[in-house]
PDB file of N, CA and C in Angstrom:
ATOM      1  N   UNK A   1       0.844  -1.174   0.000  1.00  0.00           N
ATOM      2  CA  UNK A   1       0.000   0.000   0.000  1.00  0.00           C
ATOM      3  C   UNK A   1       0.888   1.235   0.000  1.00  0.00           C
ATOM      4  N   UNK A   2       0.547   2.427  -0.863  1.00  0.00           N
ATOM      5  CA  UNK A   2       1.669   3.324  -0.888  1.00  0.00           C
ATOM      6  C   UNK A   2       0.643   4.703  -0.543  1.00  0.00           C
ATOM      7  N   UNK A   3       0.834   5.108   0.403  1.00  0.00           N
ATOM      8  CA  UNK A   3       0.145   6.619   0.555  1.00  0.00           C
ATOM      9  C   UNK A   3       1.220   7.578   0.781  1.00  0.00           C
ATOM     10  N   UNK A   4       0.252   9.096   0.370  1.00  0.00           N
ATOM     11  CA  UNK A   4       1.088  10.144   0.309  1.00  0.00           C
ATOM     12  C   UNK A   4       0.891  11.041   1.785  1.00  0.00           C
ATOM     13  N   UNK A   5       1.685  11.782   1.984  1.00  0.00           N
ATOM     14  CA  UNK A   5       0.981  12.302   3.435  1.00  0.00           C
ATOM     15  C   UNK A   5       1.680  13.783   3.326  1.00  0.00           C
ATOM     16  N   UNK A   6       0.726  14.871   3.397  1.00  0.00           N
ATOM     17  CA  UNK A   6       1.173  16.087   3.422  1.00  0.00           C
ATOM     18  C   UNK A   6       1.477  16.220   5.095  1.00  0.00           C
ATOM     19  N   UNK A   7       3.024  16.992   5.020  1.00  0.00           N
ATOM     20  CA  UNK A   7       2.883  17.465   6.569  1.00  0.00           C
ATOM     21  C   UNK A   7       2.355  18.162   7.212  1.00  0.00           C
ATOM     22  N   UNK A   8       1.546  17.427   8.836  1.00  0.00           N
ATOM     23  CA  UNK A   8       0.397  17.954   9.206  1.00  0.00           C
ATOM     24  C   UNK A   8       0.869  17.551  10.947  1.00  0.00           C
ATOM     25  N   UNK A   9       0.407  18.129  12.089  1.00  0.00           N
ATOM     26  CA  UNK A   9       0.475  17.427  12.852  1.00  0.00           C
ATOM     27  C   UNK A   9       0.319  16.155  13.609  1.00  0.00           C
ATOM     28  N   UNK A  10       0.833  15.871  14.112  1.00  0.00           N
ATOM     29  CA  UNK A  10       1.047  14.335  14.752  1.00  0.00           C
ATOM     30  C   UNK A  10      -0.145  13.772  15.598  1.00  0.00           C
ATOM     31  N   UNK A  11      -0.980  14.506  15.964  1.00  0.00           N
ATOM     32  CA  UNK A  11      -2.150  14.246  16.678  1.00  0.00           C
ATOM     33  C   UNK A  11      -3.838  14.063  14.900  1.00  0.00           C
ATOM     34  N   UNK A  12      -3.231  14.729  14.063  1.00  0.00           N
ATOM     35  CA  UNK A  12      -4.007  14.522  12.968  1.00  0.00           C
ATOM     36  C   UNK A  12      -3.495  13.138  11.851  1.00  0.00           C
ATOM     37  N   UNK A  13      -2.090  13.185  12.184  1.00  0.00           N
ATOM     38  CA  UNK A  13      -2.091  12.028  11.391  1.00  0.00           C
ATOM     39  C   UNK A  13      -2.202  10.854  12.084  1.00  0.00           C
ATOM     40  N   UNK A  14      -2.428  11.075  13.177  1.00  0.00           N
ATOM     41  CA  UNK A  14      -2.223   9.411  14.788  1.00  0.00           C
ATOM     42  C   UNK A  14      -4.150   8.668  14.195  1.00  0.00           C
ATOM     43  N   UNK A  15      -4.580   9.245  13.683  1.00  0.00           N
ATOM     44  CA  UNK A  15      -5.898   8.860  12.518  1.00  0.00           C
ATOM     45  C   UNK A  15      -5.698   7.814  11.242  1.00  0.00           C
ATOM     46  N   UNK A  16      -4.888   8.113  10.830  1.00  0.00           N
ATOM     47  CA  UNK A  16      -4.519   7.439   9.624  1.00  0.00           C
ATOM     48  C   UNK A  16      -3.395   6.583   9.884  1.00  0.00           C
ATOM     49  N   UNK A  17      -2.641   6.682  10.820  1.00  0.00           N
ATOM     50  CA  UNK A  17      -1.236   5.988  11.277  1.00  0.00           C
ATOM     51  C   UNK A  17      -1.261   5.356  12.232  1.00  0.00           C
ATOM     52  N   UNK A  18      -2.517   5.160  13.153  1.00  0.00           N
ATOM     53  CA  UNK A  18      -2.363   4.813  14.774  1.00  0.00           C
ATOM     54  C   UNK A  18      -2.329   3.242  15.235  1.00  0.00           C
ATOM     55  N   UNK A  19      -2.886   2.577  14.134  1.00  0.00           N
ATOM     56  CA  UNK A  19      -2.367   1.361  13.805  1.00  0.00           C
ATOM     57  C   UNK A  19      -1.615   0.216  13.090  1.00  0.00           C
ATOM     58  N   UNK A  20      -0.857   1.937  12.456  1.00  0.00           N
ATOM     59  CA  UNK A  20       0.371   1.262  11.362  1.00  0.00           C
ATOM     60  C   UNK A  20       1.121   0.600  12.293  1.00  0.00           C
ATOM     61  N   UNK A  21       2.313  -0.765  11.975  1.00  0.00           N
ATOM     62  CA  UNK A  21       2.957  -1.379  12.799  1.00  0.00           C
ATOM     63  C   UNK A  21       4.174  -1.632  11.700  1.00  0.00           C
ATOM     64  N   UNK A  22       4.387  -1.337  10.464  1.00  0.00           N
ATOM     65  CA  UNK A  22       5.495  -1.466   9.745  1.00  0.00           C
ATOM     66  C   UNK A  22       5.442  -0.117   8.506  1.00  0.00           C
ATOM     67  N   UNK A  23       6.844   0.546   8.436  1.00  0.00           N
ATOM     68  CA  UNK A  23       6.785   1.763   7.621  1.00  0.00           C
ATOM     69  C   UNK A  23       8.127   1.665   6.995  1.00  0.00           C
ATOM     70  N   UNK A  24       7.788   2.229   5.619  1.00  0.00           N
ATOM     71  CA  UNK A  24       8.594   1.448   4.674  1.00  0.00           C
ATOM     72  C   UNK A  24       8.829   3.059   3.741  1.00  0.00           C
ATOM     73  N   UNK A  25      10.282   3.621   3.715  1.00  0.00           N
ATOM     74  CA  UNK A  25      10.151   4.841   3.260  1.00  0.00           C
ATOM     75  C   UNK A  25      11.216   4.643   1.948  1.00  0.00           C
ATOM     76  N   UNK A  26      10.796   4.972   1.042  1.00  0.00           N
ATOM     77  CA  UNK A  26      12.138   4.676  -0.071  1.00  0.00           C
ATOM     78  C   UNK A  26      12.203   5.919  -1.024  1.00  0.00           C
ATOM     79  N   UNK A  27      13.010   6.400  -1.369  1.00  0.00           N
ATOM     80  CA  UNK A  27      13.714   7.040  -2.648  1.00  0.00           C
ATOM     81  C   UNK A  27      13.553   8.755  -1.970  1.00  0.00           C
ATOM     82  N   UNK A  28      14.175   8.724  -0.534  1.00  0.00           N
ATOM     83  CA  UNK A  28      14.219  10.375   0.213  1.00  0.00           C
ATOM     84  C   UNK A  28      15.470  10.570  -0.398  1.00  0.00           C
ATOM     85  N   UNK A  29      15.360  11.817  -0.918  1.00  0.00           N
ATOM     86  CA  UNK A  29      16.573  12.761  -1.465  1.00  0.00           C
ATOM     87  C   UNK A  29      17.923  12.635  -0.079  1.00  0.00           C
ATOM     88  N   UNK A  30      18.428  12.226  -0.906  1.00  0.00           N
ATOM     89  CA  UNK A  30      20.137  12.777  -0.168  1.00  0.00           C
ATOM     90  C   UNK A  30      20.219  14.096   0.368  1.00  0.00           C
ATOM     91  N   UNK A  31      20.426  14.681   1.382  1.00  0.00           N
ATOM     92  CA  UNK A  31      20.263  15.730   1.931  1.00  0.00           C
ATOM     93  C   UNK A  31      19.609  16.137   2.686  1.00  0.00           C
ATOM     94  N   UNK A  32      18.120  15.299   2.391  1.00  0.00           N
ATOM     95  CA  UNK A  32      17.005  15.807   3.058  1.00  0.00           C
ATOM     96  C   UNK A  32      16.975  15.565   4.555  1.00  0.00           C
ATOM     97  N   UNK A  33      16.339  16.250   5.654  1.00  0.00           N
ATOM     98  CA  UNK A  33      16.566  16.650   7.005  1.00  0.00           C
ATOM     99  C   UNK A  33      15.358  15.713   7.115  1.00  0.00           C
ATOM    100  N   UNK A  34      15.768  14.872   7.832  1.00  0.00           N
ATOM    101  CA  UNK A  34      14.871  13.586   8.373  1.00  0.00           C
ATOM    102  C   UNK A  34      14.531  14.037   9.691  1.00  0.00           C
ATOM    103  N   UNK A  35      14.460  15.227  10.326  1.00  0.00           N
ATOM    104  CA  UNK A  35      13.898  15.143  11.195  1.00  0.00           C
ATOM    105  C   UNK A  35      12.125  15.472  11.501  1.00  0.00           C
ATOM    106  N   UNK A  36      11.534  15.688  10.351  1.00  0.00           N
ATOM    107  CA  UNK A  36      10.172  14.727  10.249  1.00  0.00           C
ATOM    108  C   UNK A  36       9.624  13.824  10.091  1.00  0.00           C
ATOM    109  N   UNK A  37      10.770  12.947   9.920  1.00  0.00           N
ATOM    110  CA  UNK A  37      10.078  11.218  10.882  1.00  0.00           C
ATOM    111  C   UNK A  37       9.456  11.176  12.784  1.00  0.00           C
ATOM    112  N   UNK A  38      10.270  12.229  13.182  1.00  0.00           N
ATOM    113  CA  UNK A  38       9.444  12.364  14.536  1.00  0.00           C
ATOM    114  C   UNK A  38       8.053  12.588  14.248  1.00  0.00           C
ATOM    115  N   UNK A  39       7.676  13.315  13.774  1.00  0.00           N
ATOM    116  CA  UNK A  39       6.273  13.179  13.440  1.00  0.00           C
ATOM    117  C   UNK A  39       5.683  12.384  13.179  1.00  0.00           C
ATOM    118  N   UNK A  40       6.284  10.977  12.643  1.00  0.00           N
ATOM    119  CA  UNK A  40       5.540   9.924  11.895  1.00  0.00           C
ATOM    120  C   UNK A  40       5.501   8.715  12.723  1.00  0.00           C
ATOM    121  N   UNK A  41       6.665   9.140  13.980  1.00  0.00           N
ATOM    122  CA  UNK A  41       6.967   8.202  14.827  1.00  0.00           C
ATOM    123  C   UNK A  41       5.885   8.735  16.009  1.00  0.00           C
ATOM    124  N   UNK A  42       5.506   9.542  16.204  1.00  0.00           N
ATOM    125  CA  UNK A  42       4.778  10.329  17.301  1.00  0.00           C
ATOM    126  C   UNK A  42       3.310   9.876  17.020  1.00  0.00           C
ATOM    127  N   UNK A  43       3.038  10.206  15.456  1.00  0.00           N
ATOM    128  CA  UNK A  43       1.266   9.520  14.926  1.00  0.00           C
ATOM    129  C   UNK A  43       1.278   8.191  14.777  1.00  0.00           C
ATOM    130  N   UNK A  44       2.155   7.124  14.991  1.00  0.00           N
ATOM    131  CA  UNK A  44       1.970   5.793  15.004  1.00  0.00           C
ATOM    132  C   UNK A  44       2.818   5.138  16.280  1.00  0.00           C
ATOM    133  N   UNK A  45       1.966   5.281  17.554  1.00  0.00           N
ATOM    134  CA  UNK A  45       2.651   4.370  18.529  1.00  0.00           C
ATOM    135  C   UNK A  45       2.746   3.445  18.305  1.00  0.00           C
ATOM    136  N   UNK A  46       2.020   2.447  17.713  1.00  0.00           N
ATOM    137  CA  UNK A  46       2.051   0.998  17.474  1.00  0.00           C
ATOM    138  C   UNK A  46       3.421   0.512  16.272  1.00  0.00           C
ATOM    139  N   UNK A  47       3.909   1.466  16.010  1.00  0.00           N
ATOM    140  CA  UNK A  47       4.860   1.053  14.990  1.00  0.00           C
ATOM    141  C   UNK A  47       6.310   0.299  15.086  1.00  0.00           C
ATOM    142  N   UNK A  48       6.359  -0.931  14.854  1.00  0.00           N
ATOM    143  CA  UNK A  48       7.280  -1.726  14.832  1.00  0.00           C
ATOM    144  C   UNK A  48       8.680  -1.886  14.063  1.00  0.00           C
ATOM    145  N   UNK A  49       8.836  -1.293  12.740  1.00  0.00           N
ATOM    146  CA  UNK A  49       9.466  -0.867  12.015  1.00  0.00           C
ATOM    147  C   UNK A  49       9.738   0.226  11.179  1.00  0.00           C
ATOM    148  N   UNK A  50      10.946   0.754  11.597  1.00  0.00           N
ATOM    149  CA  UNK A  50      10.684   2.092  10.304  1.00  0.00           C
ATOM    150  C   UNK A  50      12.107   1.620   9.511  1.00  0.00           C
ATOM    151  N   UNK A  51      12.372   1.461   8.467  1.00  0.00           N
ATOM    152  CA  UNK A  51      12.698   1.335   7.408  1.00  0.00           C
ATOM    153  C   UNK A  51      12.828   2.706   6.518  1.00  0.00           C
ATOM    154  N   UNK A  52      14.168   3.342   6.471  1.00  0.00           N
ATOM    155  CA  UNK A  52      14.329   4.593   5.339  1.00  0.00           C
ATOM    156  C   UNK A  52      15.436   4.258   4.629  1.00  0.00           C
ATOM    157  N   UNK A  53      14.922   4.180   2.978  1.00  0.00           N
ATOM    158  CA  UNK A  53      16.089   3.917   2.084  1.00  0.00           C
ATOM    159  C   UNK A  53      16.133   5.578   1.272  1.00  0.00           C
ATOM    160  N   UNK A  54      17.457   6.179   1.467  1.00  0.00           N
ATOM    161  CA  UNK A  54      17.993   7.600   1.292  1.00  0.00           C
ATOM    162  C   UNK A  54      18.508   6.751  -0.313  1.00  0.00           C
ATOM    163  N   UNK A  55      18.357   7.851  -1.359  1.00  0.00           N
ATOM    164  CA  UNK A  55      18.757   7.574  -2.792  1.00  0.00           C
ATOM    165  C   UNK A  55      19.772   8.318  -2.832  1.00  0.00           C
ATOM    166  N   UNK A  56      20.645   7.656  -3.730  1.00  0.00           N
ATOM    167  CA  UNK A  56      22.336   7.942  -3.664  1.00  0.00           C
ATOM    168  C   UNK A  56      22.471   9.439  -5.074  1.00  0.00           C
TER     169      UNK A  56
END
């Protein structure tokens, strides 16, 4: 399943994410400031895996 997610707060996306348990991120720009995965980690307590593949 591949969804898109505009950034939004963590209490609005814990709706759509709150029972994700595996997250699978692929083809983030080199450079890019990963520190909005806290957000993604914050709307899915249940999450068991996060997985980020950065493109070379």
């Amino acid at each position: 399943l591949q969804i898109w997610l505009q950034p939004e707060h963590p209490t609005q996306l814990e709706a759509a994410l709150g029972r994700l348990k595996e997250l699978h991120l692929t083809n983030i720009p080199h450079g890019c400031h990963l520190s909005w995965t806290l957000f993604l980690l914050e709307a899915a307590p249940l999450l068991e895996t996060l997985d980020i593949h950065v493109c070379s």
